[in-house]
C-alpha atoms as a PDB file:
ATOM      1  CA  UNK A   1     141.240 107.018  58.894  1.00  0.00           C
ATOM      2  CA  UNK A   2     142.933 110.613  59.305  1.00  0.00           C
ATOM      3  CA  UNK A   3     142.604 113.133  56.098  1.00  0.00           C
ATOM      4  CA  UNK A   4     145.277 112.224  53.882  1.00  0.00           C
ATOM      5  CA  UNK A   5     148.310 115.598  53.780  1.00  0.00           C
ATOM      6  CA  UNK A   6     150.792 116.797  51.358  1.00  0.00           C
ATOM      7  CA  UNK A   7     153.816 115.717  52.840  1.00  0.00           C
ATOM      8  CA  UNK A   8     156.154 116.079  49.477  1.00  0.00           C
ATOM      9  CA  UNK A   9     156.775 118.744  47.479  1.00  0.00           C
ATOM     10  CA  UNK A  10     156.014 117.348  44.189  1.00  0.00           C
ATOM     11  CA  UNK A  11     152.206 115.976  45.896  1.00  0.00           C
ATOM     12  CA  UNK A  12     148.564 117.591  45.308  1.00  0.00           C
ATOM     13  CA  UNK A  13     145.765 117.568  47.178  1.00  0.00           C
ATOM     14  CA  UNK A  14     142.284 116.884  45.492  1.00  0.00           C
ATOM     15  CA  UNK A  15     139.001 116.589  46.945  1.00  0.00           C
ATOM     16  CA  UNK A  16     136.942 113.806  45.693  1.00  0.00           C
ATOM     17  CA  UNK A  17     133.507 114.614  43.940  1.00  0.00           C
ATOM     18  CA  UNK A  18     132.588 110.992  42.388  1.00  0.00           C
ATOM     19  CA  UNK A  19     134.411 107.230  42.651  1.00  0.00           C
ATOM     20  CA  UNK A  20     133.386 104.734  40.511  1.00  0.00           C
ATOM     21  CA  UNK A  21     133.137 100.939  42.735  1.00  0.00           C
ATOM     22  CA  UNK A  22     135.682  98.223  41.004  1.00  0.00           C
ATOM     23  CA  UNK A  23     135.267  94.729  41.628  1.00  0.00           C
ATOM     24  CA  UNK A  24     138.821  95.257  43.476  1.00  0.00           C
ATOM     25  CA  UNK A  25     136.859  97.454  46.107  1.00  0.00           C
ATOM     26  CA  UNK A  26     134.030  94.479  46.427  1.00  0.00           C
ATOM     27  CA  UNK A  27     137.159  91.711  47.171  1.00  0.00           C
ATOM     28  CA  UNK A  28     138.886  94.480  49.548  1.00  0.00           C
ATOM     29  CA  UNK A  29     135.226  94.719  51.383  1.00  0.00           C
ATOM     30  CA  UNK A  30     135.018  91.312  51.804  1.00  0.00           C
ATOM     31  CA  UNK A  31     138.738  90.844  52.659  1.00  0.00           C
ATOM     32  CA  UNK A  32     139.862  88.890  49.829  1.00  0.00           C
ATOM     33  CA  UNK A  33     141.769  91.398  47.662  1.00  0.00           C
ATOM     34  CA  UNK A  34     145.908  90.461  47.714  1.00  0.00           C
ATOM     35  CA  UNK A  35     147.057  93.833  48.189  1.00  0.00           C
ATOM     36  CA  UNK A  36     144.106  95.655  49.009  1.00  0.00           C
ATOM     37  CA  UNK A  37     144.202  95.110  52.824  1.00  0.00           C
ATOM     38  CA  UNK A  38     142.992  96.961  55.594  1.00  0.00           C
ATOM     39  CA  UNK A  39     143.407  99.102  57.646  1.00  0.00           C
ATOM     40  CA  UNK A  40     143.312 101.184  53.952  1.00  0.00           C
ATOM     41  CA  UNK A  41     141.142 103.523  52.040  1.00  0.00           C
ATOM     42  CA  UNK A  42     140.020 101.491  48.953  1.00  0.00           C
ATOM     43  CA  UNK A  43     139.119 103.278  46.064  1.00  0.00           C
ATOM     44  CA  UNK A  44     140.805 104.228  42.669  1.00  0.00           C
ATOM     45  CA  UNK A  45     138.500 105.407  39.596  1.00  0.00           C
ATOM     46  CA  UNK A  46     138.264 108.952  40.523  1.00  0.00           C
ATOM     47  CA  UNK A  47     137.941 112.539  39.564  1.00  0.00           C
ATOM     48  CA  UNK A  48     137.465 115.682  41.636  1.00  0.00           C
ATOM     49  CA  UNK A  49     138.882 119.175  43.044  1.00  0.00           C
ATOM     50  CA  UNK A  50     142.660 120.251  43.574  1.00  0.00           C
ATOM     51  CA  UNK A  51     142.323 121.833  46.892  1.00  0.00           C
ATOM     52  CA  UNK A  52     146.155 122.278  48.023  1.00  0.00           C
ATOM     53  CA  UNK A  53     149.681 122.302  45.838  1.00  0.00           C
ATOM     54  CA  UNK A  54     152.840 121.351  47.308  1.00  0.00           C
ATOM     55  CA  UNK A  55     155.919 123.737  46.643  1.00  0.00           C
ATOM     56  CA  UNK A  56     157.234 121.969  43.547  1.00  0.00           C
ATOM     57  CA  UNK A  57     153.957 121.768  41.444  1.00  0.00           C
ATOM     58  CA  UNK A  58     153.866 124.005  38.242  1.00  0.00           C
ATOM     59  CA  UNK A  59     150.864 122.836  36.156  1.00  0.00           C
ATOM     60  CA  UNK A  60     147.994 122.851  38.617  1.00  0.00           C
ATOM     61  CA  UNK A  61     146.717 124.904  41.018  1.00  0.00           C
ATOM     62  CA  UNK A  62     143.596 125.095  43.816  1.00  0.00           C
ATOM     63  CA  UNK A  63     140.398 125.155  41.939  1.00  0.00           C
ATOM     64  CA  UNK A  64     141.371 122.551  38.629  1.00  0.00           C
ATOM     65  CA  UNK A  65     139.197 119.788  37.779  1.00  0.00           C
ATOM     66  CA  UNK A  66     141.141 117.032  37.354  1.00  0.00           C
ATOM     67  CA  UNK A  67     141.249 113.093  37.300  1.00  0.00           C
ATOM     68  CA  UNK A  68     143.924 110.934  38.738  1.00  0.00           C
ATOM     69  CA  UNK A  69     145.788 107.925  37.075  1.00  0.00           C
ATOM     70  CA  UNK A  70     145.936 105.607  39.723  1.00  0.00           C
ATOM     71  CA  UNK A  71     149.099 103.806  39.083  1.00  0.00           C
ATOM     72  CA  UNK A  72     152.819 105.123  39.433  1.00  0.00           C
ATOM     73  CA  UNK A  73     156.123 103.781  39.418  1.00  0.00           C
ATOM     74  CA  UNK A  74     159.398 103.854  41.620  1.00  0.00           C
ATOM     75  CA  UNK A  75     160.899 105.899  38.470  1.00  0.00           C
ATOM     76  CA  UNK A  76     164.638 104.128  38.888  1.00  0.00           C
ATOM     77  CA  UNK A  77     163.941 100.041  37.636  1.00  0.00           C
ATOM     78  CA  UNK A  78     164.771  98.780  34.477  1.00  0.00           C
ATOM     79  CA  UNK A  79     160.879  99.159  33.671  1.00  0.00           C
ATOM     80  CA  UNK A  80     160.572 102.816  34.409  1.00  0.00           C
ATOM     81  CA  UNK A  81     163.498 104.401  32.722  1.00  0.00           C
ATOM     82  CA  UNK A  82     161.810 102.153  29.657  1.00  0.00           C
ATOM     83  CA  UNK A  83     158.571 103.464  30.019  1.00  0.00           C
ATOM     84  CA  UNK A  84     157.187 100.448  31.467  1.00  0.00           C
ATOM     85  CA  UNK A  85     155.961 102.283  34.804  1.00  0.00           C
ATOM     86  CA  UNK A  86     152.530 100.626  34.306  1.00  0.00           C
ATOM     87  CA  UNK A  87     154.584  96.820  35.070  1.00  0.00           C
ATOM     88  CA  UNK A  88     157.204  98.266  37.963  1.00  0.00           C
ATOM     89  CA  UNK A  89     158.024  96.338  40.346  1.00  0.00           C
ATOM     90  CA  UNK A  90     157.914  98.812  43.211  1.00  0.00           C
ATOM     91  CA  UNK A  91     154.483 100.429  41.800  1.00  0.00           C
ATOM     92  CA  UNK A  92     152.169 102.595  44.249  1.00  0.00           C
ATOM     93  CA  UNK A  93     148.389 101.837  43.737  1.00  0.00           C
ATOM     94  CA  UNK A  94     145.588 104.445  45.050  1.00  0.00           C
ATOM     95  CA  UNK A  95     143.969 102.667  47.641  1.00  0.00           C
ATOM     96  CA  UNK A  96     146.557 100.210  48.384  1.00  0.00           C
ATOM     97  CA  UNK A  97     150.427  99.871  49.444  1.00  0.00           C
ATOM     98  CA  UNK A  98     149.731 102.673  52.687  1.00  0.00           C
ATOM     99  CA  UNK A  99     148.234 105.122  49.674  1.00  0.00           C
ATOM    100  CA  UNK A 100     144.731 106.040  50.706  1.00  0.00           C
ATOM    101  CA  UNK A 101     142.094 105.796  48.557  1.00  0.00           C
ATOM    102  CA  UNK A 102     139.485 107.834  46.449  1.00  0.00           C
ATOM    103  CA  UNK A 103     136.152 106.252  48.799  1.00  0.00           C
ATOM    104  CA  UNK A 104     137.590 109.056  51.050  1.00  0.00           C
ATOM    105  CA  UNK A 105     137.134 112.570  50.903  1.00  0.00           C
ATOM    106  CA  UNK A 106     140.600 113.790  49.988  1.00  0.00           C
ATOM    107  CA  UNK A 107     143.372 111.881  48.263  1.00  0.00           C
ATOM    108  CA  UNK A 108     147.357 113.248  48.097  1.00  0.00           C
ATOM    109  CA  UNK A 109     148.910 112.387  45.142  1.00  0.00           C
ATOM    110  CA  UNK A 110     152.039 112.883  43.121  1.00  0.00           C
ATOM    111  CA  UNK A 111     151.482 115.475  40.124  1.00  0.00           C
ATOM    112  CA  UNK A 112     152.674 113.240  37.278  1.00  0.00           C
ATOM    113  CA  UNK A 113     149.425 111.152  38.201  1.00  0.00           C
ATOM    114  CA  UNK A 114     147.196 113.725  37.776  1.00  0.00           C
ATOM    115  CA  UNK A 115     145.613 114.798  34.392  1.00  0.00           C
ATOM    116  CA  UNK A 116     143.025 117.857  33.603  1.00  0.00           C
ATOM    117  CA  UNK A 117     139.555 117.199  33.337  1.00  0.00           C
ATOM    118  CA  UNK A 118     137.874 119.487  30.647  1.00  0.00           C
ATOM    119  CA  UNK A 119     135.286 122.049  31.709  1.00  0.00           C
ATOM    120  CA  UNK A 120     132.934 120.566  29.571  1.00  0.00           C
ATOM    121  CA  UNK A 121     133.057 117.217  30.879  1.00  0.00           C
ATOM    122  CA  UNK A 122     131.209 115.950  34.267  1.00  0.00           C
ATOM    123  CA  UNK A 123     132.647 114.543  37.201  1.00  0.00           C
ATOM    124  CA  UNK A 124     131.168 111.124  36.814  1.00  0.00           C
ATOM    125  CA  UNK A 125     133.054 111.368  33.305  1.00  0.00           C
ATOM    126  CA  UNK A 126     136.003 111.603  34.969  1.00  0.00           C
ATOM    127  CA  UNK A 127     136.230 108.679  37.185  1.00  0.00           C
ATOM    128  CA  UNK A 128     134.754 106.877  34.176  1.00  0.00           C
ATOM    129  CA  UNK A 129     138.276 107.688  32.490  1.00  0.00           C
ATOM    130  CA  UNK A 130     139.955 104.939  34.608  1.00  0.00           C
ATOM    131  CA  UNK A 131     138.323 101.424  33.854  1.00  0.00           C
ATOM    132  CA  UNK A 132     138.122 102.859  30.011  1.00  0.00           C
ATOM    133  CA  UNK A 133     141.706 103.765  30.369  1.00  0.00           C
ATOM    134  CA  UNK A 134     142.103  99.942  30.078  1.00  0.00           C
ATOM    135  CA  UNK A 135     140.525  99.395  26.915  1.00  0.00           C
ATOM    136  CA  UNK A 136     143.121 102.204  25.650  1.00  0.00           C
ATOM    137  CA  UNK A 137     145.936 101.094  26.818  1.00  0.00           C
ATOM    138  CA  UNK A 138     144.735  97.615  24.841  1.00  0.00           C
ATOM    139  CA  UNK A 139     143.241  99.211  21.824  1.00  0.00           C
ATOM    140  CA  UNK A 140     146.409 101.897  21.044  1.00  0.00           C
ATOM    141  CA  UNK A 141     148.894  99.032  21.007  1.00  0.00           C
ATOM    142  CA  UNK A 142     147.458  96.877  18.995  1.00  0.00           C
ATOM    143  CA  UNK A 143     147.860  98.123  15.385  1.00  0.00           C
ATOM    144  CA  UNK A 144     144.014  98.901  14.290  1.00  0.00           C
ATOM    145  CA  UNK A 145     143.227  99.840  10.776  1.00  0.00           C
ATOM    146  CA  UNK A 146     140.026 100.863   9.501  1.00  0.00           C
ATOM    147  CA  UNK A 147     139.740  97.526   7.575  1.00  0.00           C
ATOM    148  CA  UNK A 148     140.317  95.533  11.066  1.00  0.00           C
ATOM    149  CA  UNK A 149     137.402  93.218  12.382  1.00  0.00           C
ATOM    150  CA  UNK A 150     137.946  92.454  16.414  1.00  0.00           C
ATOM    151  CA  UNK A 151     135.715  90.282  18.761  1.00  0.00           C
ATOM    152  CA  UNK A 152     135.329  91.532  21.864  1.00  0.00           C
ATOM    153  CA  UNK A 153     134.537  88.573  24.885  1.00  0.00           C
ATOM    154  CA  UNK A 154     133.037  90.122  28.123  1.00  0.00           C
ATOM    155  CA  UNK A 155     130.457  93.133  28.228  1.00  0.00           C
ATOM    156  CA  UNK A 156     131.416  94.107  31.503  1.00  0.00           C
ATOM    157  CA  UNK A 157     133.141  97.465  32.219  1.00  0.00           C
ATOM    158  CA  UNK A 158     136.802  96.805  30.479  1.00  0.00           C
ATOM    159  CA  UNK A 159     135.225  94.923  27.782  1.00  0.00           C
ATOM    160  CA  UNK A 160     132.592  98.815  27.264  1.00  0.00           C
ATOM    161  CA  UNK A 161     136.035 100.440  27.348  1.00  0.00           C
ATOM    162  CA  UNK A 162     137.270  98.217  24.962  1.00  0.00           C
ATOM    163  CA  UNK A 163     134.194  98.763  22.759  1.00  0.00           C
ATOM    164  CA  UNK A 164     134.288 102.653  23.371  1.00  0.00           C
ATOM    165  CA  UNK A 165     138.003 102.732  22.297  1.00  0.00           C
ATOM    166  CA  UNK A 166     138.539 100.977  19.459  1.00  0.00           C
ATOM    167  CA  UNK A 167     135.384 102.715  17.741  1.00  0.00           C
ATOM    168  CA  UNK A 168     137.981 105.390  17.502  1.00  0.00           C
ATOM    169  CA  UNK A 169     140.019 103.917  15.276  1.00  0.00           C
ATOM    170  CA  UNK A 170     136.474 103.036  12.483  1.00  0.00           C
ATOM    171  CA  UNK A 171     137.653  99.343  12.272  1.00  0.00           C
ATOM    172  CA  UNK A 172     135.701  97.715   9.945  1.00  0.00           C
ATOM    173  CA  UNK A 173     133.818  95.123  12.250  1.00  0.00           C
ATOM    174  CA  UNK A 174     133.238  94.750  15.666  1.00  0.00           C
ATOM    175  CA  UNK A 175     131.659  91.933  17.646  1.00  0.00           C
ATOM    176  CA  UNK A 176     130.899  91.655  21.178  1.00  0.00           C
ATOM    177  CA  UNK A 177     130.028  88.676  23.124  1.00  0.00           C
ATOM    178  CA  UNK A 178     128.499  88.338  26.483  1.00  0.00           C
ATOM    179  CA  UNK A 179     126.139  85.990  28.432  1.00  0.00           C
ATOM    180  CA  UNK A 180     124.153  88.998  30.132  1.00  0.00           C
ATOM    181  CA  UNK A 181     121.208  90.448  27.383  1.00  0.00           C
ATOM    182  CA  UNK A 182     121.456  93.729  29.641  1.00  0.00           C
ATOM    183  CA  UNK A 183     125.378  94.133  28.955  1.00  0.00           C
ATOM    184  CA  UNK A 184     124.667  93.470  25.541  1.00  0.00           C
ATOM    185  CA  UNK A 185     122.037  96.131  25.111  1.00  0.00           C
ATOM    186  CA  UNK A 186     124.694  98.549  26.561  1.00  0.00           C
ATOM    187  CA  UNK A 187     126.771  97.863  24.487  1.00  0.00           C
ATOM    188  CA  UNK A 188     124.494  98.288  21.819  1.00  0.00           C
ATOM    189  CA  UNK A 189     123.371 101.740  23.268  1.00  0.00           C
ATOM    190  CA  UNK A 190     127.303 102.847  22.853  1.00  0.00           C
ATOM    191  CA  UNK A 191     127.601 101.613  19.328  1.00  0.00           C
ATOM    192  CA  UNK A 192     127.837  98.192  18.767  1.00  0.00           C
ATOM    193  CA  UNK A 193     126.282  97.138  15.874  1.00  0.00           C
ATOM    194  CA  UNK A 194     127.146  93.037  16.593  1.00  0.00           C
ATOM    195  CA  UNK A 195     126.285  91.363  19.822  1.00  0.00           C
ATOM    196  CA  UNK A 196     125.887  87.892  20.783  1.00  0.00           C
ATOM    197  CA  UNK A 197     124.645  85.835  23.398  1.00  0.00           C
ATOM    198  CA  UNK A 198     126.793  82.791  23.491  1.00  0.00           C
ATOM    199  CA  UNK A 199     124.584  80.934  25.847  1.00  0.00           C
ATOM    200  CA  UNK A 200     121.933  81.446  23.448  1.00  0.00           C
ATOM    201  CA  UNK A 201     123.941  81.352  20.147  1.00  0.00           C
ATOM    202  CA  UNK A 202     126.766  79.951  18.493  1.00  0.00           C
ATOM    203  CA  UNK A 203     129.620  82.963  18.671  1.00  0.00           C
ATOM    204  CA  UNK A 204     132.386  80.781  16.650  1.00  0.00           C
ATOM    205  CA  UNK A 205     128.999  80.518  13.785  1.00  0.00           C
ATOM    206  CA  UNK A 206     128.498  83.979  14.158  1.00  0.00           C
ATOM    207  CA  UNK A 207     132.071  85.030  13.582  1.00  0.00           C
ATOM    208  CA  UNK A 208     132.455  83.061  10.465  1.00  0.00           C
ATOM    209  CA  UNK A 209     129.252  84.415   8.981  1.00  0.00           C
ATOM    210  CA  UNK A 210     130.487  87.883   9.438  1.00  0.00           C
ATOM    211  CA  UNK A 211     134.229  87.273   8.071  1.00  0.00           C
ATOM    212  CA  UNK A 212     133.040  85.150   5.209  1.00  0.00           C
ATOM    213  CA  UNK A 213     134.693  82.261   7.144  1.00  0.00           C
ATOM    214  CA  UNK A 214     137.824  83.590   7.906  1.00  0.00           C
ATOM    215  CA  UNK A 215     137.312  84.690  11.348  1.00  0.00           C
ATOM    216  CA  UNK A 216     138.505  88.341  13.255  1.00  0.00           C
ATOM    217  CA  UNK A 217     142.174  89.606  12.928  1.00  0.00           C
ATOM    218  CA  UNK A 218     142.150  90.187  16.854  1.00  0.00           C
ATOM    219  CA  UNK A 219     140.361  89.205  19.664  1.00  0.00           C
ATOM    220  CA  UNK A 220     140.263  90.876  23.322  1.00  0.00           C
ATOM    221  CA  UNK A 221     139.844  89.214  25.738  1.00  0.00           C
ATOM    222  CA  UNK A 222     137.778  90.840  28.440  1.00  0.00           C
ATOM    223  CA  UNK A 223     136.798  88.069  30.568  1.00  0.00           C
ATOM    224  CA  UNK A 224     139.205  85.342  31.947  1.00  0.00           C
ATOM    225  CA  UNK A 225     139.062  81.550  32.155  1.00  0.00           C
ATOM    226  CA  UNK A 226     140.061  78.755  30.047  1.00  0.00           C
ATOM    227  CA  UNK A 227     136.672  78.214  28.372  1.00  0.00           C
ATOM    228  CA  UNK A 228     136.894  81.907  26.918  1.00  0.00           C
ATOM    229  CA  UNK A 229     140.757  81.778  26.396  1.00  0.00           C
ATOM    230  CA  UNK A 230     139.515  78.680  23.955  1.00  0.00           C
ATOM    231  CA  UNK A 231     136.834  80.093  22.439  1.00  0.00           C
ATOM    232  CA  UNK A 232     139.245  83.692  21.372  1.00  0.00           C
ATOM    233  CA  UNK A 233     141.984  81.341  19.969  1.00  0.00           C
ATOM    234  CA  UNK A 234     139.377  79.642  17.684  1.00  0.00           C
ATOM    235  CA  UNK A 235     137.219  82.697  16.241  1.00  0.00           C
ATOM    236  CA  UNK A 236     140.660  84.435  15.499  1.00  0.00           C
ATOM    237  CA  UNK A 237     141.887  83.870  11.768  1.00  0.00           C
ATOM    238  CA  UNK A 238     145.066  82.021  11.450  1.00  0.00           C
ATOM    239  CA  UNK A 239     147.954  84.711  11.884  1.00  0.00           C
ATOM    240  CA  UNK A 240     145.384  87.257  13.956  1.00  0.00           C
ATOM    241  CA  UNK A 241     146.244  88.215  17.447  1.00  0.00           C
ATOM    242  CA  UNK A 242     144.456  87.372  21.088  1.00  0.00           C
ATOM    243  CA  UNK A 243     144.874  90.311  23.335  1.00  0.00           C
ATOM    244  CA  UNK A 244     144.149  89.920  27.103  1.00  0.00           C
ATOM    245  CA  UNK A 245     143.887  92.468  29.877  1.00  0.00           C
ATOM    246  CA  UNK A 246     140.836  90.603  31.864  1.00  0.00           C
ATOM    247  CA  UNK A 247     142.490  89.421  34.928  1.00  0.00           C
ATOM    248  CA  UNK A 248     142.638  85.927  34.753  1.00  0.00           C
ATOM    249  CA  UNK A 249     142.119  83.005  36.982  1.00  0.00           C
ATOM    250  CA  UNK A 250     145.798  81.288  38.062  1.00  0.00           C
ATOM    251  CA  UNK A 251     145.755  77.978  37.139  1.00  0.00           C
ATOM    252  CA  UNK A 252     143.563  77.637  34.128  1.00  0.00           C
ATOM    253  CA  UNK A 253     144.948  76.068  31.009  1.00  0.00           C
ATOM    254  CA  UNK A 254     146.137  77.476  27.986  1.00  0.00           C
ATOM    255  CA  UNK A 255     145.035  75.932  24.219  1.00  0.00           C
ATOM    256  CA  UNK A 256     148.491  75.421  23.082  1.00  0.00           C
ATOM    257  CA  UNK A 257     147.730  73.501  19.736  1.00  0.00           C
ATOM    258  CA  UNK A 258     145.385  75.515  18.620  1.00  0.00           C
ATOM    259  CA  UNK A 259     147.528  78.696  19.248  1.00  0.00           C
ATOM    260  CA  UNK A 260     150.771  77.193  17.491  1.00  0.00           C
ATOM    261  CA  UNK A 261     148.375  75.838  14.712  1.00  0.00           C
ATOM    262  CA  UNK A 262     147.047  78.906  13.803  1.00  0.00           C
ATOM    263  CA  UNK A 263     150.079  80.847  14.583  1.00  0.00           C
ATOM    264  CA  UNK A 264     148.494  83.556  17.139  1.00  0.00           C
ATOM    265  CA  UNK A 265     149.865  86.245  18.830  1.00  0.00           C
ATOM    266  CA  UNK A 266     149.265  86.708  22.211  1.00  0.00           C
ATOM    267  CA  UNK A 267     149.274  89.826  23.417  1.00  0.00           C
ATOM    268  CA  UNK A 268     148.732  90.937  27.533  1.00  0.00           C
ATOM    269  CA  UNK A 269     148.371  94.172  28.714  1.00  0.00           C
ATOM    270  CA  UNK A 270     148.295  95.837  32.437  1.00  0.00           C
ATOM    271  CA  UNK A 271     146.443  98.416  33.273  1.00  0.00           C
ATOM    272  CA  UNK A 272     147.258 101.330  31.381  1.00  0.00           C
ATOM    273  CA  UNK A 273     149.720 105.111  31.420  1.00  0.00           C
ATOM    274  CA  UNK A 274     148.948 108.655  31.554  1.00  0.00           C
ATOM    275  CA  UNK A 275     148.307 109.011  27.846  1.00  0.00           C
ATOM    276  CA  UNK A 276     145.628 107.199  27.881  1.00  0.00           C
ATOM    277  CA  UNK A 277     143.898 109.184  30.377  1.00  0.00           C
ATOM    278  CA  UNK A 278     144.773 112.052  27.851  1.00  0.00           C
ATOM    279  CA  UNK A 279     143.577 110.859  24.786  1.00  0.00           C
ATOM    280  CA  UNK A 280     140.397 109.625  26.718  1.00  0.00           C
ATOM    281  CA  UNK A 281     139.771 113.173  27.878  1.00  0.00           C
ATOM    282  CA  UNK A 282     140.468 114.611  24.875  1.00  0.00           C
ATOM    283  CA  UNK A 283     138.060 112.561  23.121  1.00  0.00           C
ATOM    284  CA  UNK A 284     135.303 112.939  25.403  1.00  0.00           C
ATOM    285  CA  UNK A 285     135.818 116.856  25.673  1.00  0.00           C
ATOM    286  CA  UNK A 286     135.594 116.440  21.647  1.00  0.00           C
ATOM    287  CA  UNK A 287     132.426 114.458  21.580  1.00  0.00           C
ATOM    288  CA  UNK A 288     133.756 111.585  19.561  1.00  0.00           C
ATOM    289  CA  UNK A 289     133.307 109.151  22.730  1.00  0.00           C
ATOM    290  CA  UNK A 290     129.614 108.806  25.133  1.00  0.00           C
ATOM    291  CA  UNK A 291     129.851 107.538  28.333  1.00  0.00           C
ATOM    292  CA  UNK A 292     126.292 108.530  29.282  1.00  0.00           C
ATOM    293  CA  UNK A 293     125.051 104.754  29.281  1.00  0.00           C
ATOM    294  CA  UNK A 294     128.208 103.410  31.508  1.00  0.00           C
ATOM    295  CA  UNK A 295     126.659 104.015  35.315  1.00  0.00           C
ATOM    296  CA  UNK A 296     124.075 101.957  36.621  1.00  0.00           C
ATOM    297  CA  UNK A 297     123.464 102.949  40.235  1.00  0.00           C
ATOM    298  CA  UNK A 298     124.570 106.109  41.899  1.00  0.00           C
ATOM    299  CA  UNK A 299     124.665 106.799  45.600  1.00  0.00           C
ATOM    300  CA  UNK A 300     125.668 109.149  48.018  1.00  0.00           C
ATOM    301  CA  UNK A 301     128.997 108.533  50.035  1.00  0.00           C
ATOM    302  CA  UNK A 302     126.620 108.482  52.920  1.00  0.00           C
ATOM    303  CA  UNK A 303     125.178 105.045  51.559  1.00  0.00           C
ATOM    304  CA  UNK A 304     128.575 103.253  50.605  1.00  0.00           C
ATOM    305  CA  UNK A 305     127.274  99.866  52.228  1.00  0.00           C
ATOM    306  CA  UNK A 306     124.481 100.117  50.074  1.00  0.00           C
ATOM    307  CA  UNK A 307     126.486 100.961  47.076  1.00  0.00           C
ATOM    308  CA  UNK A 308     128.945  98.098  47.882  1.00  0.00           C
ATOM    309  CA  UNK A 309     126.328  95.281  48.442  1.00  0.00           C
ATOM    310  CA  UNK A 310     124.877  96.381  44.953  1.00  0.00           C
ATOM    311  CA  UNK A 311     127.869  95.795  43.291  1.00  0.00           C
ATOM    312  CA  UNK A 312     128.420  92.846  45.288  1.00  0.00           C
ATOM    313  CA  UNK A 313     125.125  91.076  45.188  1.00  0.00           C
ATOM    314  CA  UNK A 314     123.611  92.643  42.288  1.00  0.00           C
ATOM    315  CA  UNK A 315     119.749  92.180  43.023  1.00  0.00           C
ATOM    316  CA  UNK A 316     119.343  94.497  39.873  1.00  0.00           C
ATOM    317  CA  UNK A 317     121.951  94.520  36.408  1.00  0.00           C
ATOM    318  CA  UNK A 318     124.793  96.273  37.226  1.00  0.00           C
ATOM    319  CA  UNK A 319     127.424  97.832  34.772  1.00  0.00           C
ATOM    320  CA  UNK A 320     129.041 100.455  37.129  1.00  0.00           C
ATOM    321  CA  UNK A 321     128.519 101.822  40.866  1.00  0.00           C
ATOM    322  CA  UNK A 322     129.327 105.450  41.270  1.00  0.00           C
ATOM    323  CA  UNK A 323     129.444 107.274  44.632  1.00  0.00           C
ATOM    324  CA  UNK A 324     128.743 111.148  44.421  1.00  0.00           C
ATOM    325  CA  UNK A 325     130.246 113.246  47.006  1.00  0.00           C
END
């Protein structure tokens, strides 16, 4: 594929120095992704260089550190003029819809997507921001007080960001379920106090031992099927909230009794806006959030097969995949 170029005024050029792997890049390897089709660049958690400015930009120049929200939206729908870029209709995605991606060397991107990474914080920080982003978007929106308790289903990467975000806010309890001991333990490392197996143990038992039998205000829902979907609606007190931002599977069902009988809100989020990348960065520049135990393999952009087929086939546990460049 040819170097990406600034071809607006309003675009900047940045040089990629780490990109995390997404299981959107694994579908797009294998063919499968719905929008991620070749002949495309994949690649979107990213952080790097600004090498080139076009004429228009004012707050960044050749030399910044910087990290790029990956999202942004045709700026003239009914959803953008109410803030709602992150659900237009007409959104650009890095590495998708013709806009090369971060697995190359240079991306060109418009400035509003690009934030300031702090001089104290790494590269690998950086494209961290993006799948944690998630877990802000969630987390900010959904009215946490410091006497809150939240289950959190699904130790992967957005359910971490989850974890990582709503410590933020000192909520009172949190507990995080996962079939994986390894997830578990990371989460664990990053301040979890509560983690269950629930192919070992008894999460709804669990819940109600902690909550004195009332069960969590809010549950999020980082992992997405029905059995899961069932399981949040039932360790959620009556009047708490579900909140899902897992990608889930069309087709599965939905537990409408138990949802009307308990009188839950439900709560979806997509992806996430620029102020989350913000109050990500300033937290990590401020020490009050670790990402040290998030990457699991790193490789050289010279070995991207190998990185891919790790994250793929996962002979070894596997939280995230970063390529260094």
């Amino acid at each position: 594929m040819p170097e990406p170029q600034i071809e607006k005024a309003d675009q900047v050029k940045i040089r990629v120095r780490c990109c995390g792997i997404c299981g959107s890049e694994v579908h797009a390897y294998h063919g499968k992704h719905p929008f991620r089709i070749p002949p495309i660049v994949s690649g979107h958690e990213a952080a790097g260089d600004v090498v080139e400015v076009g004429a228009a930009v004012t707050d960044f120049k050749v030399g910044d550190r910087v990290v790029v929200e990956p999202h942004y939206g045709c700026g003239e729908c009914w959803y953008c003029r109410h803030g709602l870029y992150n659900v237009c209709t007409n959104k650009k995605v890095l590495g998708a819809n013709g806009w090369s991606g971060a697995l190359g060397e240079y991306i060109v991107t418009p400035e509003k997507t690009v934030v300031h990474l702090a001089d104290n914080l790494s590269y690998e920080e950086g494209a961290l921001i993006e799948p944690v982003a998630n877990g802000m978007y969630a987390v900010r929106n959904s009215d946490i007080q410091n006497d809150s308790t939240i289950a959190i289903i699904g130790a992967g990467p957005i359910g971490i960001g989850d974890l990582l975000c709503a410590k933020l806010y000192d909520p009172k309890l949190i507990v995080m379920a996962d079939i994986a001991d390894f997830n578990l333990e990371k989460a664990r490392l990053m301040g979890c106090v509560h983690t269950v197996n629930s192919r070992r143990e008894n999460l709804y038992e669990k819940i109600m031992e902690l909550t004195d039998g009332l069960g969590v205000d809010m549950t999020f829902l980082a992992f997405g099927d029905e059995r899961t979907l069932t399981q949040a609606a039932k360790i959620t007190r009556r009047g708490g909230r579900l909140i899902q931002h897992a990608l889930m599977l069309d087709g599965i069902g939905f537990p409408y009794q138990i949802h009307q009988q308990h009188e839950l809100d439900f709560k979806a989020y997509n992806m996430y806006q620029r102020r989350d990348f913000e109050l990500i960065c300033q937290a990590l520049a401020e020490g009050r959030m670790d990402l040290s135990h998030f990457v699991t393999q790193r490789y050289p952009i010279e070995q991207f097969r190998e990185a891919i087929e790790m994250a793929d086939k996962r002979p070894e546990p596997v939280l995230k995949v970063m390529m260094e460049f």
